[in-house]
Protein backbone atom coordinates (compact mmCIF):
# COMPACT_ATOMS: atom_id res chain seq x y z
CA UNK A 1 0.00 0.00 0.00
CA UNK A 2 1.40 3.40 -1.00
CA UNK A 3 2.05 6.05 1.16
CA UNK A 4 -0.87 7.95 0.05
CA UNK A 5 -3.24 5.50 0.12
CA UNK A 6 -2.23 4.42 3.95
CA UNK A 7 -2.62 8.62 4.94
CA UNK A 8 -6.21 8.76 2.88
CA UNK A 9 -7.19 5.29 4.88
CA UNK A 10 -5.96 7.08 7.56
CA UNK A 11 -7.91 10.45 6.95
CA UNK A 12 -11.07 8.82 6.25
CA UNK A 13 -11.32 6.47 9.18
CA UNK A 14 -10.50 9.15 11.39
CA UNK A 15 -13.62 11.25 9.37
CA UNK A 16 -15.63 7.93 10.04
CA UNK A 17 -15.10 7.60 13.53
CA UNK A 18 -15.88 11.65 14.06
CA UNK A 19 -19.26 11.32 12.23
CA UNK A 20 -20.29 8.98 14.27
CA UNK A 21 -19.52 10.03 17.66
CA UNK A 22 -22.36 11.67 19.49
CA UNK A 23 -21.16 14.18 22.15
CA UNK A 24 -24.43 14.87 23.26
CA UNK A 25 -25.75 10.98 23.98
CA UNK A 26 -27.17 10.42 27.18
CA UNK A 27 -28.76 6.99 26.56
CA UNK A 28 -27.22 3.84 26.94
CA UNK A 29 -29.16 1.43 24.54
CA UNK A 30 -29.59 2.66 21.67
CA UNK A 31 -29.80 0.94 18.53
CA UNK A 32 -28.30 2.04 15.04
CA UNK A 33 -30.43 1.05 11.27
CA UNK A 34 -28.83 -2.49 11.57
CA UNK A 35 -29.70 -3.04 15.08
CA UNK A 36 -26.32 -2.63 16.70
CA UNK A 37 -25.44 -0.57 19.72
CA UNK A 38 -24.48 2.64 20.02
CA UNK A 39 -21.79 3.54 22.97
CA UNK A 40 -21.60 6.99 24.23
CA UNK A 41 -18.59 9.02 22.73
CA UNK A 42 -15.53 8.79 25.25
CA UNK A 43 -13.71 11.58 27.06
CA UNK A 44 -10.80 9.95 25.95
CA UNK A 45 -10.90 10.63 22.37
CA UNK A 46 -7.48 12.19 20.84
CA UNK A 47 -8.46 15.33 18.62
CA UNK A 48 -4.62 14.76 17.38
CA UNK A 49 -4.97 11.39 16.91
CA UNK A 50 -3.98 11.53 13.47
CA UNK A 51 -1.35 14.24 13.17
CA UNK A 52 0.09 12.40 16.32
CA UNK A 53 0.59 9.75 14.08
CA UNK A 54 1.95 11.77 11.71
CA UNK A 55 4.46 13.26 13.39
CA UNK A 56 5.70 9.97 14.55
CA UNK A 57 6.21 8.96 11.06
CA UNK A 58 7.52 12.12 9.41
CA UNK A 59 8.83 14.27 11.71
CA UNK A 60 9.98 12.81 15.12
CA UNK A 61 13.43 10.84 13.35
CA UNK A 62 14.51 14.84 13.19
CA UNK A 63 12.82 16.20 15.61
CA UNK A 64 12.86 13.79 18.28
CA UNK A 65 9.91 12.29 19.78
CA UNK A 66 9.25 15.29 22.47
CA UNK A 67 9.91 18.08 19.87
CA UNK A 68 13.48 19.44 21.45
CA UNK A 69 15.11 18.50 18.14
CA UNK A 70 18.84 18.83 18.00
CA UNK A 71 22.00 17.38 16.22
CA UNK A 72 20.62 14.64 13.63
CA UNK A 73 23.13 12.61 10.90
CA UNK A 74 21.56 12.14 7.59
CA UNK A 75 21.91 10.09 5.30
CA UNK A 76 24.77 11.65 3.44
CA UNK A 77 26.99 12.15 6.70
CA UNK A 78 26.36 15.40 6.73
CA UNK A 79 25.30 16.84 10.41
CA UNK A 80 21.99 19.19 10.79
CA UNK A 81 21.09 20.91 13.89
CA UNK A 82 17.06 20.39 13.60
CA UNK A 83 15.40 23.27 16.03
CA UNK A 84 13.39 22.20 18.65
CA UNK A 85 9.81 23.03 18.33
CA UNK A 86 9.64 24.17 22.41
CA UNK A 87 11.25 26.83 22.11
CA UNK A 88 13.22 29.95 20.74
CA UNK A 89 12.36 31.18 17.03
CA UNK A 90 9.57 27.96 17.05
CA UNK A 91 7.44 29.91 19.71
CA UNK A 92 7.78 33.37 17.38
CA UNK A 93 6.39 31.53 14.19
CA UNK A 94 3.04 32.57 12.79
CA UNK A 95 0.60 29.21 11.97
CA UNK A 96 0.96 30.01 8.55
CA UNK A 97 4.90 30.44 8.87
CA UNK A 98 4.60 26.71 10.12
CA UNK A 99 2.30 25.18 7.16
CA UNK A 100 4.60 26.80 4.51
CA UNK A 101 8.11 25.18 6.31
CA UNK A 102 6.31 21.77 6.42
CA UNK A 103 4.97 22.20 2.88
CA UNK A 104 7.75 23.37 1.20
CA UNK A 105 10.61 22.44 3.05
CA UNK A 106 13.72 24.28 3.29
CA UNK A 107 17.01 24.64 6.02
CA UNK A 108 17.58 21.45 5.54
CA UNK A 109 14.23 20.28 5.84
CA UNK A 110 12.22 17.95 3.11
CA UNK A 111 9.41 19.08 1.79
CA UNK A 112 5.64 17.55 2.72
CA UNK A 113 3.21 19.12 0.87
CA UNK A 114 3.62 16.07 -2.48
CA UNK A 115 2.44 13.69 1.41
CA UNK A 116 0.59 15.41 3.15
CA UNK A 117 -2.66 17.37 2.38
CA UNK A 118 -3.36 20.83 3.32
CA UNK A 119 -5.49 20.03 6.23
CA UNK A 120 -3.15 17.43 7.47
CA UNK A 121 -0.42 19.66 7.93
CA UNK A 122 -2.72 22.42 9.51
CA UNK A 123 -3.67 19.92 12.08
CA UNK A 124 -0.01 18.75 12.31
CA UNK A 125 0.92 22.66 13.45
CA UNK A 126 -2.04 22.52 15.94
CA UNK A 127 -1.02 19.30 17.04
CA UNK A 128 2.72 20.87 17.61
CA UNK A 129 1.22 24.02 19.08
CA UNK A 130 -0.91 22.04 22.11
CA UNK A 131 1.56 18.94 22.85
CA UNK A 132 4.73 20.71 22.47
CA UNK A 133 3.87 24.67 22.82
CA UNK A 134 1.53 24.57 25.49
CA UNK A 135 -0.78 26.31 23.11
């Protein structure tokens, strides 16, 4: 399976599972068209589910797992000093700023926007704004 048939599977199932969640159900047994049961949506749902997953995939080999980047090899021996996404000049970047870096690369950086939809890496910066910002 390609890459961007895994993130559309991805996308979609995530669409799926927010259509059917009812915030607002207070009953216990209810039945759906084909008879199954509904459950009540969870407090536990993760908003970020998806870019969470993203960022594991594309972005946390560079920027480490908790966002404080620093000192990464690549692949042609060269050394890059990734920024951490905590703190300094990441703190002082517009939302937009962010979507055009991840989109088009640059600094060292590959370039997302031929993987990664529009919306995907809009929820990626909102994903890096709450878990990492404090945002």
């Amino acid at each position: 399976m390609t890459f961007g048939r895994f993130a559309l599977l991805v996308v979609a199932t995530s669409l799926f599972g927010v259509a059917c969640t009812r915030p607002d159900s207070t009953a216990t047994n209810q039945t759906g068209p084909t008879g199954s049961s509904a459950s009540p949506a969870t407090a536990s749902q993760d908003e970020f589910a998806t870019a969470r997953g993203i960022f594991k995939k594309d972005c946390a080999g560079c920027h480490g797992e908790d966002g404080t980047g620093g000192p990464v090899k690549l692949e042609d021996g060269t050394t890059l000093k990734v920024p951490s996404l905590r703190e300094g000049h990441a703190l002082k970047h517009k939302d937009e700023e962010f979507v055009k870096q991840i989109t088009d690369g640059g600094d060292g950086m590959p370039k997302f926007g031929d993987k990664l939809s529009r919306e995907q890496v809009i929820d990626l910066v909102r994903f890096i704004r709450k878990e990492f910002q404090n945002k």
